[in-house]
C-alpha atoms as a PDB file:
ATOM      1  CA  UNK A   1      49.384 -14.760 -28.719  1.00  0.00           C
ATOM      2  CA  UNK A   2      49.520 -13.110 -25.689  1.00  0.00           C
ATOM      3  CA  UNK A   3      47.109 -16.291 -24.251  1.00  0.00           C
ATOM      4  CA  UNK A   4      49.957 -18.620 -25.293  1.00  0.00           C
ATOM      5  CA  UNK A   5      53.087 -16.855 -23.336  1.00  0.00           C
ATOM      6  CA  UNK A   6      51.353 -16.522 -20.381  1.00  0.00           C
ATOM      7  CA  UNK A   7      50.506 -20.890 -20.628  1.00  0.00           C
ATOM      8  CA  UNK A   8      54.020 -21.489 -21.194  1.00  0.00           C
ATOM      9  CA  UNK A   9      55.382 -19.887 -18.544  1.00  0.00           C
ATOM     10  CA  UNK A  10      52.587 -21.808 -16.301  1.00  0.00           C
ATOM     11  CA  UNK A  11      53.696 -24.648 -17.503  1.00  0.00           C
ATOM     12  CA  UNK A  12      57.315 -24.150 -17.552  1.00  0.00           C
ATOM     13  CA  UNK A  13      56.581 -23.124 -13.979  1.00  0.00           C
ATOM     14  CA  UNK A  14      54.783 -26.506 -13.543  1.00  0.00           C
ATOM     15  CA  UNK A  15      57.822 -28.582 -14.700  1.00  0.00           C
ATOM     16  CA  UNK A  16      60.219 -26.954 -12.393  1.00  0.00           C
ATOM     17  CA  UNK A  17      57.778 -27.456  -9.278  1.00  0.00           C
ATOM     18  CA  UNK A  18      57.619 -30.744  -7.461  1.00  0.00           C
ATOM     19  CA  UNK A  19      55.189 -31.942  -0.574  1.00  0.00           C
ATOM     20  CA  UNK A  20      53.355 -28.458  -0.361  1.00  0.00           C
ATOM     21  CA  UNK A  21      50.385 -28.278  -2.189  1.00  0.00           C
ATOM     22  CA  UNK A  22      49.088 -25.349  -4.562  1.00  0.00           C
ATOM     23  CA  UNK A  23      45.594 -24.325  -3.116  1.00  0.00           C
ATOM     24  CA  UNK A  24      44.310 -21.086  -2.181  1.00  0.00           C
ATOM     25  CA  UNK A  25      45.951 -21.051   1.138  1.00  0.00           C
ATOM     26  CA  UNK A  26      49.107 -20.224   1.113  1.00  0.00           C
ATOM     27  CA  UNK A  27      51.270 -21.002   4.114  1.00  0.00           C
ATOM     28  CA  UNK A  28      53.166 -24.188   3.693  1.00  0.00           C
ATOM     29  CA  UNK A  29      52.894 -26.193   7.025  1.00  0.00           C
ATOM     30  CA  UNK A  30      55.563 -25.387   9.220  1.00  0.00           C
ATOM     31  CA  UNK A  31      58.643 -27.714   8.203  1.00  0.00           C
ATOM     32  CA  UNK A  32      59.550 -31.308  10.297  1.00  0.00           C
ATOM     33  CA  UNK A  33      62.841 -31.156  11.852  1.00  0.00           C
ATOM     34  CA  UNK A  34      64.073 -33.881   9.628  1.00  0.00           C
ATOM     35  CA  UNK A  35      62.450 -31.559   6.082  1.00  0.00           C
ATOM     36  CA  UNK A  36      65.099 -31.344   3.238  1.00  0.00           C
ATOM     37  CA  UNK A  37      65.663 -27.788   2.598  1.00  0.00           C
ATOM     38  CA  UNK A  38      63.844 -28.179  -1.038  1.00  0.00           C
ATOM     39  CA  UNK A  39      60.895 -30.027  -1.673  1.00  0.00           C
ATOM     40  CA  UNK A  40      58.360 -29.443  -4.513  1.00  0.00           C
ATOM     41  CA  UNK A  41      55.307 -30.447  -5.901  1.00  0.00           C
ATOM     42  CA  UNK A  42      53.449 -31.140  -9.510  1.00  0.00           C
ATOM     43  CA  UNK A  43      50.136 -31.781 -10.514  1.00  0.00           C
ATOM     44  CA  UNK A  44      48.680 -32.274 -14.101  1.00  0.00           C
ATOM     45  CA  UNK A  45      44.997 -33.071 -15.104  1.00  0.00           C
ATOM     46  CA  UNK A  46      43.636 -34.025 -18.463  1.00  0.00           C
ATOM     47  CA  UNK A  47      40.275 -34.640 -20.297  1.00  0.00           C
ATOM     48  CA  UNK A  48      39.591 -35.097 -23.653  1.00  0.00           C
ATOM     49  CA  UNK A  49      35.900 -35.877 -24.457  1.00  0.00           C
ATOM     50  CA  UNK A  50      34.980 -36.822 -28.161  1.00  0.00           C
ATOM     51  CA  UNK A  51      31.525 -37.153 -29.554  1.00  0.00           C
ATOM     52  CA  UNK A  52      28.667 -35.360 -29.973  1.00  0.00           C
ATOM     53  CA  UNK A  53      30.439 -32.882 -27.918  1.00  0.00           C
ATOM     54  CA  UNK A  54      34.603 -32.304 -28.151  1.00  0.00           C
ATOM     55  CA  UNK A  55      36.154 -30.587 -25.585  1.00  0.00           C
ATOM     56  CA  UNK A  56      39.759 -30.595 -23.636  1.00  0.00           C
ATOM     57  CA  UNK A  57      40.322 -29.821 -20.532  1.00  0.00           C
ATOM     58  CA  UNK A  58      43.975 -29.159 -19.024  1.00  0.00           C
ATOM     59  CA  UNK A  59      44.868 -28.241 -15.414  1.00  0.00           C
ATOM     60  CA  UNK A  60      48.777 -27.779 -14.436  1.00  0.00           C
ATOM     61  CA  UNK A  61      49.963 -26.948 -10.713  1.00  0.00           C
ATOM     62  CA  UNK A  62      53.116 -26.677  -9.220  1.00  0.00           C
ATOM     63  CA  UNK A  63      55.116 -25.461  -6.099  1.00  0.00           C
ATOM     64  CA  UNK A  64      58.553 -25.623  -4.855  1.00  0.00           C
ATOM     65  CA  UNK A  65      59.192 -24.881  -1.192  1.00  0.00           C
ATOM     66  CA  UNK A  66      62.483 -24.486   0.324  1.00  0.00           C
ATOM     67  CA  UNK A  67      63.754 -23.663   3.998  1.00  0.00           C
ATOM     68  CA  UNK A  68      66.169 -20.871   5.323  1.00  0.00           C
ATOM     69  CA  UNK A  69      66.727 -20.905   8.880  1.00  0.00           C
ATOM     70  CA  UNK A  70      63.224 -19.711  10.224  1.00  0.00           C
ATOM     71  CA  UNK A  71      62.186 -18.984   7.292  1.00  0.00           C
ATOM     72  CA  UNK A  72      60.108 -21.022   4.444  1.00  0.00           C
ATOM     73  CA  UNK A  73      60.129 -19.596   0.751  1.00  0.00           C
ATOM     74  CA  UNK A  74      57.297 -20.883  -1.196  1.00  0.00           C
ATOM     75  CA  UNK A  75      56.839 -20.406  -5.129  1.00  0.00           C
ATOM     76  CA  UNK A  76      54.046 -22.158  -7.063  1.00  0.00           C
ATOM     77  CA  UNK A  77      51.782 -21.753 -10.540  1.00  0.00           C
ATOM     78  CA  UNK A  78      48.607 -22.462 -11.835  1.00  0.00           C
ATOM     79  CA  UNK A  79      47.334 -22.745 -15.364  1.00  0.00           C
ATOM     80  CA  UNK A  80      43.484 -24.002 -16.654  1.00  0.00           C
ATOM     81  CA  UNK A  81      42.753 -24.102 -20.223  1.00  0.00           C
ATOM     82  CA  UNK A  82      39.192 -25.563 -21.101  1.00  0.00           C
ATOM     83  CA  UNK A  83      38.176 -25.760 -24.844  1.00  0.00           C
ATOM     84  CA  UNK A  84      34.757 -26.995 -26.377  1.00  0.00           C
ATOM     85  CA  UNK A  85      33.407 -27.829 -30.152  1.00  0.00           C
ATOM     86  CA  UNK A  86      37.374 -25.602 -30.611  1.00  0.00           C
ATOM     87  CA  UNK A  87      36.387 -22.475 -28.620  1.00  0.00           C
ATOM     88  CA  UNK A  88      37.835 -21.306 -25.614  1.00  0.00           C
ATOM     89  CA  UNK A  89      35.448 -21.918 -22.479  1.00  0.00           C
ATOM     90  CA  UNK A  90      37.939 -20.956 -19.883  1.00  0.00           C
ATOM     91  CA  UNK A  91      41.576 -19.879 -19.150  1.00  0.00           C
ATOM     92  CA  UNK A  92      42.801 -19.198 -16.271  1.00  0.00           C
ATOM     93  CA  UNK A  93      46.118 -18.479 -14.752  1.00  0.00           C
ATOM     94  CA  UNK A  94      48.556 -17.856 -11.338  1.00  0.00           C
ATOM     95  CA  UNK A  95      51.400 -16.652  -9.917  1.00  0.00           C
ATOM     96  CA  UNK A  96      52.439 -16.322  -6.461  1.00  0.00           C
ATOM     97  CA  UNK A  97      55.317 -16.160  -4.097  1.00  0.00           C
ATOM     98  CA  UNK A  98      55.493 -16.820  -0.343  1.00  0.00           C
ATOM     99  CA  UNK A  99      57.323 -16.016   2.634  1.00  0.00           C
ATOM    100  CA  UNK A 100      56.710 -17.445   6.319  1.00  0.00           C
ATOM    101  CA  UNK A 101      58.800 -16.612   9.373  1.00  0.00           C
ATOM    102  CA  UNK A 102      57.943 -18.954  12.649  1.00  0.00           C
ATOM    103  CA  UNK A 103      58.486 -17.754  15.745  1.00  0.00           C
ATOM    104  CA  UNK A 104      58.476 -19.256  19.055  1.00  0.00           C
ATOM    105  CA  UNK A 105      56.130 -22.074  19.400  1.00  0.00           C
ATOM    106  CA  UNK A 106      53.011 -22.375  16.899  1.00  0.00           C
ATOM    107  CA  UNK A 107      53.133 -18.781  16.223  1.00  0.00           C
ATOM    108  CA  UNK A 108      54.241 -17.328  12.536  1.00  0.00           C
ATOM    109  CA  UNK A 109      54.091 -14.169  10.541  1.00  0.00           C
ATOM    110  CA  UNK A 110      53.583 -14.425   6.419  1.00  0.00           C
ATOM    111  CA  UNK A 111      53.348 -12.039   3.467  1.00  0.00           C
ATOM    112  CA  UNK A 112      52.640 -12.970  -0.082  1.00  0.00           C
ATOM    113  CA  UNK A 113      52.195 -11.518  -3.064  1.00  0.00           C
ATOM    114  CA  UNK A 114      49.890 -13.045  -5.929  1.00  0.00           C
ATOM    115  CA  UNK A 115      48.923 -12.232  -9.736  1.00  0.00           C
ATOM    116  CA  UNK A 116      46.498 -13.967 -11.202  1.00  0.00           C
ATOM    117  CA  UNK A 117      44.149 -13.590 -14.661  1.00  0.00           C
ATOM    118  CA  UNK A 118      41.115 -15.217 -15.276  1.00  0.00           C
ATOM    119  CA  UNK A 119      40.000 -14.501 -19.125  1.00  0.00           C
ATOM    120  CA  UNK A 120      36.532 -14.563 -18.253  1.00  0.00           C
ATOM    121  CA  UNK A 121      36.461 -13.008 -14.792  1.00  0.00           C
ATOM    122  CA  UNK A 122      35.712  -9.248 -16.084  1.00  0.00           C
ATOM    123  CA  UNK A 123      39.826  -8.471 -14.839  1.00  0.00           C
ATOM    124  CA  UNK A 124      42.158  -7.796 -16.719  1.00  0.00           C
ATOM    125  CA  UNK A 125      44.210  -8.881 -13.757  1.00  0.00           C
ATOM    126  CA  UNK A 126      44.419  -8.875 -10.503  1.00  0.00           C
ATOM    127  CA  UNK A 127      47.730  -8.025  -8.099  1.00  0.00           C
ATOM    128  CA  UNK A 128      47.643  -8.715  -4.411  1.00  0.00           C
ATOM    129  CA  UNK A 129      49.867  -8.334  -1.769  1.00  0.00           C
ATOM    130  CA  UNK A 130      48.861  -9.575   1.887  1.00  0.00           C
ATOM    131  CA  UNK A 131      50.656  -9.611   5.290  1.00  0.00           C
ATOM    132  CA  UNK A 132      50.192 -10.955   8.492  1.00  0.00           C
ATOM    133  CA  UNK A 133      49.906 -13.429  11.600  1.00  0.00           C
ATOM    134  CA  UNK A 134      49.975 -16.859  11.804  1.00  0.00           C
ATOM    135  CA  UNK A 135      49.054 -19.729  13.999  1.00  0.00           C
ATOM    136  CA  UNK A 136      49.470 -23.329  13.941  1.00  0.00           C
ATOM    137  CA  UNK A 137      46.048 -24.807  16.104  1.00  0.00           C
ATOM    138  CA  UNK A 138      46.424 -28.427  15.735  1.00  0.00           C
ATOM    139  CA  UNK A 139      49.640 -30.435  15.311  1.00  0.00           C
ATOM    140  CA  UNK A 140      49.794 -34.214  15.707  1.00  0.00           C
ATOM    141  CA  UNK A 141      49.955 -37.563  13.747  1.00  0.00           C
ATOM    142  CA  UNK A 142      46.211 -37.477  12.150  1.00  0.00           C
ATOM    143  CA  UNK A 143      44.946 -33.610  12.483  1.00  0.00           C
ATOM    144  CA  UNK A 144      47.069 -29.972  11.013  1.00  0.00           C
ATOM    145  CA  UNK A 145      44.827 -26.635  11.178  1.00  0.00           C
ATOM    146  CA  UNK A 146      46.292 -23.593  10.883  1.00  0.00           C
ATOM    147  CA  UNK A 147      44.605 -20.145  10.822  1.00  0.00           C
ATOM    148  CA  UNK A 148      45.886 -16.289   9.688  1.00  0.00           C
ATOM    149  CA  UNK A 149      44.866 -13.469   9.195  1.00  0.00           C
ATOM    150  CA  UNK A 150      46.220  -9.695   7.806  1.00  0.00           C
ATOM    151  CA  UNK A 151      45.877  -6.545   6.157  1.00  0.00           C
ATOM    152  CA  UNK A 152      46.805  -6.364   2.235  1.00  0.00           C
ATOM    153  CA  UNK A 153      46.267  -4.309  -0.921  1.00  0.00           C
ATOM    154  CA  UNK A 154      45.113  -5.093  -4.383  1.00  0.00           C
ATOM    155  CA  UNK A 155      45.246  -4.063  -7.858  1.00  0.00           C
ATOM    156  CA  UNK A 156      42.091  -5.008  -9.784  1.00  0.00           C
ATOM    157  CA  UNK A 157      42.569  -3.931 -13.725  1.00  0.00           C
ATOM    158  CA  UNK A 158      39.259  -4.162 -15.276  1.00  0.00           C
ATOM    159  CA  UNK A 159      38.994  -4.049 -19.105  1.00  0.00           C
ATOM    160  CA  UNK A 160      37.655  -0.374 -20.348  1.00  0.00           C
ATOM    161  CA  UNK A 161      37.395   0.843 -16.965  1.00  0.00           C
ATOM    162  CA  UNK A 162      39.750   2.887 -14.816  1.00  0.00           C
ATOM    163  CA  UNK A 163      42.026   0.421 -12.594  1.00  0.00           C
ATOM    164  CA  UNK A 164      40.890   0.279  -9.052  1.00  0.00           C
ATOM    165  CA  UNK A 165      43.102   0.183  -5.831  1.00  0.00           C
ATOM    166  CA  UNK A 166      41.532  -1.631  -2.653  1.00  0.00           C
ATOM    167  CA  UNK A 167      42.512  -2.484   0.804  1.00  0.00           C
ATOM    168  CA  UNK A 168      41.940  -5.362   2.024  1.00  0.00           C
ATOM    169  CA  UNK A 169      41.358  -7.921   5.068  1.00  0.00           C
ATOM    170  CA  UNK A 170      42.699 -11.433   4.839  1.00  0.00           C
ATOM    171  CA  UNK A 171      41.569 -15.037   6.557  1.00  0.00           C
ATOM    172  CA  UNK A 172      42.071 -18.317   6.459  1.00  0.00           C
ATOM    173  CA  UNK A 173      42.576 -21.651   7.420  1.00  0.00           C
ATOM    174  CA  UNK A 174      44.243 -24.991   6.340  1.00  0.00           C
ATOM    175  CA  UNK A 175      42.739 -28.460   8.020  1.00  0.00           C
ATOM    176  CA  UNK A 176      44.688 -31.200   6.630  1.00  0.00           C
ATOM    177  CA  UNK A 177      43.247 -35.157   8.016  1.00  0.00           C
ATOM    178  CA  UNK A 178      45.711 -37.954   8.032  1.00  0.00           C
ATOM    179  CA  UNK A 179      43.432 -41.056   7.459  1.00  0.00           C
ATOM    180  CA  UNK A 180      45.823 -43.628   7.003  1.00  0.00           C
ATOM    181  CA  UNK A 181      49.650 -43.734   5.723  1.00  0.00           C
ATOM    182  CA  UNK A 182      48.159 -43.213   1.784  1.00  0.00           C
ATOM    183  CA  UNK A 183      45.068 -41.389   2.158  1.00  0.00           C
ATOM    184  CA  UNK A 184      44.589 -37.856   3.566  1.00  0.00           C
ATOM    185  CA  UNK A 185      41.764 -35.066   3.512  1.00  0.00           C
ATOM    186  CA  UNK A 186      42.381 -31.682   3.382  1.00  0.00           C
ATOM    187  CA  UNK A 187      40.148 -28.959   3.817  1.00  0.00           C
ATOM    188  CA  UNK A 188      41.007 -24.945   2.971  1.00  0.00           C
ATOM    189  CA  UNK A 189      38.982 -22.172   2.933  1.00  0.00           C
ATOM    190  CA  UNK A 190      40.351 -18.109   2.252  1.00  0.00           C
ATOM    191  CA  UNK A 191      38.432 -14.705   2.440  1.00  0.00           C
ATOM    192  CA  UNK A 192      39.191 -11.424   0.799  1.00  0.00           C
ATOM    193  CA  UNK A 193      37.392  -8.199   1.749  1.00  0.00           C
ATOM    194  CA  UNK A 194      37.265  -4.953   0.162  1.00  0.00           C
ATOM    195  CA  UNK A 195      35.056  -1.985   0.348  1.00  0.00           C
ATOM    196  CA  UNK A 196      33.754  -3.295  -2.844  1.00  0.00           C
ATOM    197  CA  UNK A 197      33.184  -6.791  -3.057  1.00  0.00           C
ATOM    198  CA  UNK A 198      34.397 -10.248  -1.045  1.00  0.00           C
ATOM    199  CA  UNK A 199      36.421 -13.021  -2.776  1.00  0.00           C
ATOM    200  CA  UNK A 200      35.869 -16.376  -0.900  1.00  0.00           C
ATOM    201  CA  UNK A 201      38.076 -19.625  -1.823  1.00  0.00           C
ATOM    202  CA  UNK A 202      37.469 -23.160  -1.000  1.00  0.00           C
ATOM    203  CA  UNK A 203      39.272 -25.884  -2.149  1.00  0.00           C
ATOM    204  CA  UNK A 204      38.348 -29.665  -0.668  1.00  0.00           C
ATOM    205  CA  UNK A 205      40.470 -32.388  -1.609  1.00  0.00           C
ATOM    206  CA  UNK A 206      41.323 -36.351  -1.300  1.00  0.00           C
ATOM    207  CA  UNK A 207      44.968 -37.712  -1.662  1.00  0.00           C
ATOM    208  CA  UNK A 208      45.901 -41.324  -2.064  1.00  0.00           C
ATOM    209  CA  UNK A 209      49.400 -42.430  -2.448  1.00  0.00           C
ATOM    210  CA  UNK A 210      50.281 -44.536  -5.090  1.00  0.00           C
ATOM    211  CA  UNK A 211      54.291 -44.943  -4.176  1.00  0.00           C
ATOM    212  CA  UNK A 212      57.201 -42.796  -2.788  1.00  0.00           C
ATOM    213  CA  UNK A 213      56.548 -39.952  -5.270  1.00  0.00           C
ATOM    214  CA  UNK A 214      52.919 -40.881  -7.172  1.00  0.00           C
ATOM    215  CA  UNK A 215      49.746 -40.013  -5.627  1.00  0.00           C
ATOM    216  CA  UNK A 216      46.102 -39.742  -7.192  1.00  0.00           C
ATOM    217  CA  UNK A 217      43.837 -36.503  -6.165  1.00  0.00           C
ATOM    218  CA  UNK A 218      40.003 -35.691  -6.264  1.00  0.00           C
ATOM    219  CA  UNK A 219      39.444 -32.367  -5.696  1.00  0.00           C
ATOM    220  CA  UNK A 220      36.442 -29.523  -5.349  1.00  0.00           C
ATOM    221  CA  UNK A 221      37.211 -25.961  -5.465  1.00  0.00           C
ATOM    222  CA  UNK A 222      35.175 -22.957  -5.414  1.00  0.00           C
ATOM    223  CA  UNK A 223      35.786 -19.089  -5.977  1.00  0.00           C
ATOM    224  CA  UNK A 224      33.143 -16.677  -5.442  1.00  0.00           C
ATOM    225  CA  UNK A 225      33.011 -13.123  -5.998  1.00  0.00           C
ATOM    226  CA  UNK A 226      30.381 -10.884  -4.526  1.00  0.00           C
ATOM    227  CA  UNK A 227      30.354  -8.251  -6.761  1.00  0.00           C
ATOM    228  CA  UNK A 228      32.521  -8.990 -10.279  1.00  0.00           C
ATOM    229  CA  UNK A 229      32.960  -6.794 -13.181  1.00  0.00           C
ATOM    230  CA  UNK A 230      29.703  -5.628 -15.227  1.00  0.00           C
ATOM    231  CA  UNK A 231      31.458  -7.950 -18.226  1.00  0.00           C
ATOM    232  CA  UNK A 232      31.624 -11.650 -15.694  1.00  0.00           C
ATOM    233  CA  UNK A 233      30.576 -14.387 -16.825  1.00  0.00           C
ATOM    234  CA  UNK A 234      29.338 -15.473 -13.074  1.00  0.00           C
ATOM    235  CA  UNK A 235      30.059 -14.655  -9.787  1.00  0.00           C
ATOM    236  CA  UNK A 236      31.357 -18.304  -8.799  1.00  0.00           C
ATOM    237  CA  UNK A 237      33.529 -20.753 -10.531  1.00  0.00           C
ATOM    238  CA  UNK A 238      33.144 -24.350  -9.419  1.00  0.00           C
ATOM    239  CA  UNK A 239      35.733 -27.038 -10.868  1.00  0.00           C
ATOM    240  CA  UNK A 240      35.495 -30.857  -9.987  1.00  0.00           C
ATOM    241  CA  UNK A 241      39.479 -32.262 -11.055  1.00  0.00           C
ATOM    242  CA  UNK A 242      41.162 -35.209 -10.721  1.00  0.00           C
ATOM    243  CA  UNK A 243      44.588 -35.272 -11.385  1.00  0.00           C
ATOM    244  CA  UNK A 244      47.884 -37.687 -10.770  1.00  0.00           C
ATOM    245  CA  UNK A 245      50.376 -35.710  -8.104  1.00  0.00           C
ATOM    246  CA  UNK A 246      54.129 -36.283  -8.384  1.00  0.00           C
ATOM    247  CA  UNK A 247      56.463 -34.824  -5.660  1.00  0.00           C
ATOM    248  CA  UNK A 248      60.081 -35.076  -4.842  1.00  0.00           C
END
């Protein structure tokens, strides 16, 4: 039951999300002068095999993104629900908010607070809250990278265990590639250290545009923990997707 609540609200999350892209970094680029103040993104994968193995597989993402002044607010959700010969292989979900604050030039400070539970992680959950400084490296027609980097704290509930509380040391970086006016690359890469284990994030991806709003995506992303929870099924997740991206 409890399973089925929290894939709703991903999904009902999904549907109100529509050009920022859910990944595992989590600064928007900084905003054109011409932006609209609220832009959003979805993206929905599905696979249904059928034979002498039957499984499902379901992937829903979603962000909206709107401007303040300085300021850029960023909300977006996650949800992953795999299923073979009818038993659950994986769920996964994620919540997270985001604030960014540019300052002169290509500097910017962010905080950002995430929840996210993966069913067969050895968590629970896991809370995190991360703060910090920002910098925009590359900023033309064809090449974005942006790095930051903070201090943060996290929450990591662990089933029959005592919850833990960790500090932790934030990095990352965003390189998006422009390769033509409907295809783009983007590459983006986060580390989380703790005096107990380091999460690294990498998500690779290719865009093309189909129209104003449609766009088709091929993406690689991989989590890797250095140390999970006696009860994990691995220490890294790998997931191959492709999906059909609308945004408004």
């Amino acid at each position: 039951m409890r399973s089925k609540v929290m894939f709703a609200c991903g999904l009902g999350l999904l549907m109100l999300a529509g050009d920022a892209t859910a990944s595992p970094f989590y600064a928007p680029p900084e905003p054109t002068g011409d932006a609209p103040p609220l832009t959003g993104e979805a993206e929905l994968g599905f696979t249904h095999l059928q034979g002498n193995t039957n499984s499902q597989t379901l992937i829903a993402k979603g962000r909206l993104v709107w401007l303040d002044g300085a300021f850029t607010h960023s909300l977006r959700g996650e949800a992953r629900h795999v299923t073979q010969d009818e038993e659950t292989s994986a769920e996964q979900y994620l919540l997270a908010a985001r604030e960014r604050y540019d300052i002169e030039g290509p500097h910017y400070l962010f905080g950002f607070a995430r929840w996210e539970d993966d069913r067969f992680s050895g968590y629970d959950y896991q809370a995190t809250v991360i703060g910090g400084y920002g910098r925009q490296v590359l900023d033309n027609d064809r090449h974005v990278l942006s790095l930051e980097a903070g201090p943060g704290y996290r929450v990591d509930s662990v089933t029959d265990e005592r919850t833990e509380r960790l500090g932790v040391v934030y990095g990352a970086m965003d390189y998006r590639w422009h390769l033509s006016d409907t295809a783009s690359f983007a590459q983006e890469l986060s580390l989380e250290g703790t005096d107990r284990n380091l999460t690294a994030r990498s998500l690779s991806s290719l865009t093309s545009r189909l129209n104003e709003h449609l766009a088709l995506k091929l993406s690689y992303e991989i989590k890797h923990n250095t140390r999970p929870p006696d009860t994990a099924e691995a220490r890294t997740d790998r997931i191959t997707n492709v999906s059909l991206l609308y945004d408004w």
